[in-house]
C-alpha atoms as a PDB file:
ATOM      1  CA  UNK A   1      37.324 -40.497  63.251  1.00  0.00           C
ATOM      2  CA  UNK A   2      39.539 -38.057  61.954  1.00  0.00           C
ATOM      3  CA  UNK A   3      41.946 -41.345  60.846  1.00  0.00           C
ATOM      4  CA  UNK A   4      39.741 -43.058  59.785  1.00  0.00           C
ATOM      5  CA  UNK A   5      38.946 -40.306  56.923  1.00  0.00           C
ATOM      6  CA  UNK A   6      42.334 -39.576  56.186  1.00  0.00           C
ATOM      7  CA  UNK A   7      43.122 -43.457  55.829  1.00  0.00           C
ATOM      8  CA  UNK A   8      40.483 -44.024  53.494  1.00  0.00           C
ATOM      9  CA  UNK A   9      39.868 -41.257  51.455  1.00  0.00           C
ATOM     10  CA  UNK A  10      42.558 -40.563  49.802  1.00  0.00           C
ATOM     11  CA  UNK A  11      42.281 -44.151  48.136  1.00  0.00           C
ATOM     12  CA  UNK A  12      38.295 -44.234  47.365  1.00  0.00           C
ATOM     13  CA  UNK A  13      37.480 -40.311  46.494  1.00  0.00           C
ATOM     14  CA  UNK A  14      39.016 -40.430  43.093  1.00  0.00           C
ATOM     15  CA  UNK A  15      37.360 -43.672  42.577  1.00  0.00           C
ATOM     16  CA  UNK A  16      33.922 -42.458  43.829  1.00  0.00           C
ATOM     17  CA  UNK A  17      34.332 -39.597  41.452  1.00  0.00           C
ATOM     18  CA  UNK A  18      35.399 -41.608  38.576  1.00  0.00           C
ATOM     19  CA  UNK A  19      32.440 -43.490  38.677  1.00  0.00           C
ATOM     20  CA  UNK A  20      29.855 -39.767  38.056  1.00  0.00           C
ATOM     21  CA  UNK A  21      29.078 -39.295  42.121  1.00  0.00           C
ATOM     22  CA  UNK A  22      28.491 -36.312  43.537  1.00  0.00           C
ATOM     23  CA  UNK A  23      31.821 -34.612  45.802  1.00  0.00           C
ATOM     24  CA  UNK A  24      28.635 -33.250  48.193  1.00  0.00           C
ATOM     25  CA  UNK A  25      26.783 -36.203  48.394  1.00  0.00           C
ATOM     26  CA  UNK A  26      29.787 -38.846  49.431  1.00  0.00           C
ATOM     27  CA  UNK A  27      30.974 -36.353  52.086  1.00  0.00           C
ATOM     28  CA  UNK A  28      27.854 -36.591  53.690  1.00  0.00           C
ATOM     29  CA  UNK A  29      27.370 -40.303  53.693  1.00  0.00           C
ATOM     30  CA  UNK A  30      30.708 -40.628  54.609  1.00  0.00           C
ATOM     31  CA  UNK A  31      30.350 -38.052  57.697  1.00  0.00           C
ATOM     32  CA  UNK A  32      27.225 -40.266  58.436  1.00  0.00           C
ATOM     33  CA  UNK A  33      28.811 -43.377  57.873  1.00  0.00           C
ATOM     34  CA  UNK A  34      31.719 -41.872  60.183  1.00  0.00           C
ATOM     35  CA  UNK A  35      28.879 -41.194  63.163  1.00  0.00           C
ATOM     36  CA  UNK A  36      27.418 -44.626  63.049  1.00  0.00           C
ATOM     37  CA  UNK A  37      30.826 -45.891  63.332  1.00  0.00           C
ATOM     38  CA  UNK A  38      31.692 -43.712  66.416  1.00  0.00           C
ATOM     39  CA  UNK A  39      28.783 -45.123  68.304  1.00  0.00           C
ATOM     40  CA  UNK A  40      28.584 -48.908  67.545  1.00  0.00           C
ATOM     41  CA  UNK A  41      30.794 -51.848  68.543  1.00  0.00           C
ATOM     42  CA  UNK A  42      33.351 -53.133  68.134  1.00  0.00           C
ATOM     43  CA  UNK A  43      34.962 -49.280  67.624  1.00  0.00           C
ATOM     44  CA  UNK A  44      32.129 -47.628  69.498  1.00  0.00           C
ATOM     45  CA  UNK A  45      34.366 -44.993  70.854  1.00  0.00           C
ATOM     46  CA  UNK A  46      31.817 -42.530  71.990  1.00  0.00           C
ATOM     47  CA  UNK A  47      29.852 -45.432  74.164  1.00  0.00           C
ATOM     48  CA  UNK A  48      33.334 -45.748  75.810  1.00  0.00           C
ATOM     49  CA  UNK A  49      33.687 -42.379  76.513  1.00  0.00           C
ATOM     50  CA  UNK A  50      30.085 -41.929  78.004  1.00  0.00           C
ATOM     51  CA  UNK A  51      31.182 -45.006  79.732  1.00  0.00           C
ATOM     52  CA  UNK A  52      34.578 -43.316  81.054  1.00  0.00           C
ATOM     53  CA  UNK A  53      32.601 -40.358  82.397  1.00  0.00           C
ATOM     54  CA  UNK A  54      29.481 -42.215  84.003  1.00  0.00           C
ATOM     55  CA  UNK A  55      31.313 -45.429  85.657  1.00  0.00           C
ATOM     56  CA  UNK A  56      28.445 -46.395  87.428  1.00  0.00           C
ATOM     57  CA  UNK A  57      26.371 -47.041  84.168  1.00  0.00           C
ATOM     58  CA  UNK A  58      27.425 -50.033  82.778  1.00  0.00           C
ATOM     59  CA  UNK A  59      28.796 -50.103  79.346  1.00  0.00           C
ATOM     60  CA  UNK A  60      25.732 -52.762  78.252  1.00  0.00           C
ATOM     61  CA  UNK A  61      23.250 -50.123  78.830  1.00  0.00           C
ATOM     62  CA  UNK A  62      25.023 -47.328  77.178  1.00  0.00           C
ATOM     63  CA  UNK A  63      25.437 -49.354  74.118  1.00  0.00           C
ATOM     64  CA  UNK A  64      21.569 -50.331  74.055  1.00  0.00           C
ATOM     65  CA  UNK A  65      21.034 -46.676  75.242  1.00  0.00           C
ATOM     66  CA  UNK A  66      22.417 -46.060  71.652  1.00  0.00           C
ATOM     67  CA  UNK A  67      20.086 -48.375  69.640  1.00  0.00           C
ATOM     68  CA  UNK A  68      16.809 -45.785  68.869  1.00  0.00           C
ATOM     69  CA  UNK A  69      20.376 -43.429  67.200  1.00  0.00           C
ATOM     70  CA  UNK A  70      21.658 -45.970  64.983  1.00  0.00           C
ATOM     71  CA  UNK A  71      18.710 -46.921  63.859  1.00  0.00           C
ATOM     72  CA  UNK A  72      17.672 -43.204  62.869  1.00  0.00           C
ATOM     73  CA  UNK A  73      21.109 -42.703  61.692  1.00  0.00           C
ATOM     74  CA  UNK A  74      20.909 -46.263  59.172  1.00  0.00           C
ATOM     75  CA  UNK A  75      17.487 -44.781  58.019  1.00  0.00           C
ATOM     76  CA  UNK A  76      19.262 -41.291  57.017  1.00  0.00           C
ATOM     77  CA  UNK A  77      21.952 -43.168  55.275  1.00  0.00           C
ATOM     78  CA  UNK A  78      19.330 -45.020  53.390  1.00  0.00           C
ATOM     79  CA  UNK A  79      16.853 -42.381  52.371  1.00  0.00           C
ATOM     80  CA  UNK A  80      19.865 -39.997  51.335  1.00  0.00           C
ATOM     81  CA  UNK A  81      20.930 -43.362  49.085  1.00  0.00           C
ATOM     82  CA  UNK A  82      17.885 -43.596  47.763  1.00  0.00           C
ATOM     83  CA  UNK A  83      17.233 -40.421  47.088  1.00  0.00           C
ATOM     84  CA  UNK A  84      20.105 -38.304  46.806  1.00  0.00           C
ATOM     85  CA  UNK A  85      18.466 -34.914  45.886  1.00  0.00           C
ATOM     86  CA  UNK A  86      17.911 -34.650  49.514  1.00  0.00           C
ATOM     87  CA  UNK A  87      21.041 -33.874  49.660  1.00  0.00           C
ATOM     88  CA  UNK A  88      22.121 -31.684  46.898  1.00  0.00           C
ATOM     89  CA  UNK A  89      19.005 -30.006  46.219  1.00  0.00           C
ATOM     90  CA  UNK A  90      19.839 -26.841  48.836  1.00  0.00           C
ATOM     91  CA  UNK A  91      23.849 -26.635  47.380  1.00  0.00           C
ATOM     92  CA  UNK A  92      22.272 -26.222  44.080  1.00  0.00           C
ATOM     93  CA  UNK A  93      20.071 -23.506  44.974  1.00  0.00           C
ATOM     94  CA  UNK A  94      22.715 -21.504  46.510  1.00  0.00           C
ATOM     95  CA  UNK A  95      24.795 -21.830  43.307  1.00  0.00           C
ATOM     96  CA  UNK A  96      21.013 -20.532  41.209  1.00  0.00           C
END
């Protein structure tokens, strides 16, 4: 994960910020974007690891054990998309 980050944002933060985005707001859709990575193929690297510690459960069932996540995980991305005060509206209080 943590290569991921520092491969790509370096290259698309300034950008992102260029075009009026919030700093607070990308971090946490990338951070979510990061988790749904971590736990879907073909990187999946947390199914693997569950996987590594539980042999005897096969690696098919841990990635559908993982479906009912990613799907509440594609939903967060999307409602904090759509709406993004979600997101900034408590950072903004604390700075009230």
């Amino acid at each position: 994960a943590i290569g991921m980050l520092l491969l790509t944002l370096p290259v698309v933060y300034p950008a992102v910020i260029a075009l009026g985005y919030d700093p607070i707001w990308f971090g946490i859709i990338v951070v979510k974007m990061v988790e749904v990575c971590l736990i879907t193929p073909p990187i999946g690297l947390n199914c693997y690891v569950v996987n590594g510690v539980r042999p005897d459960i096969p690696l098919s069932d841990v990635f559908r054990g993982i479906f009912p996540f990613f799907i509440a995980d594609v939903a967060t991305v999307a409602l904090f998309i759509a709406f993004p005060e979600i997101i900034t509206w408590l950072p903004s209080q604390m700075l009230n």
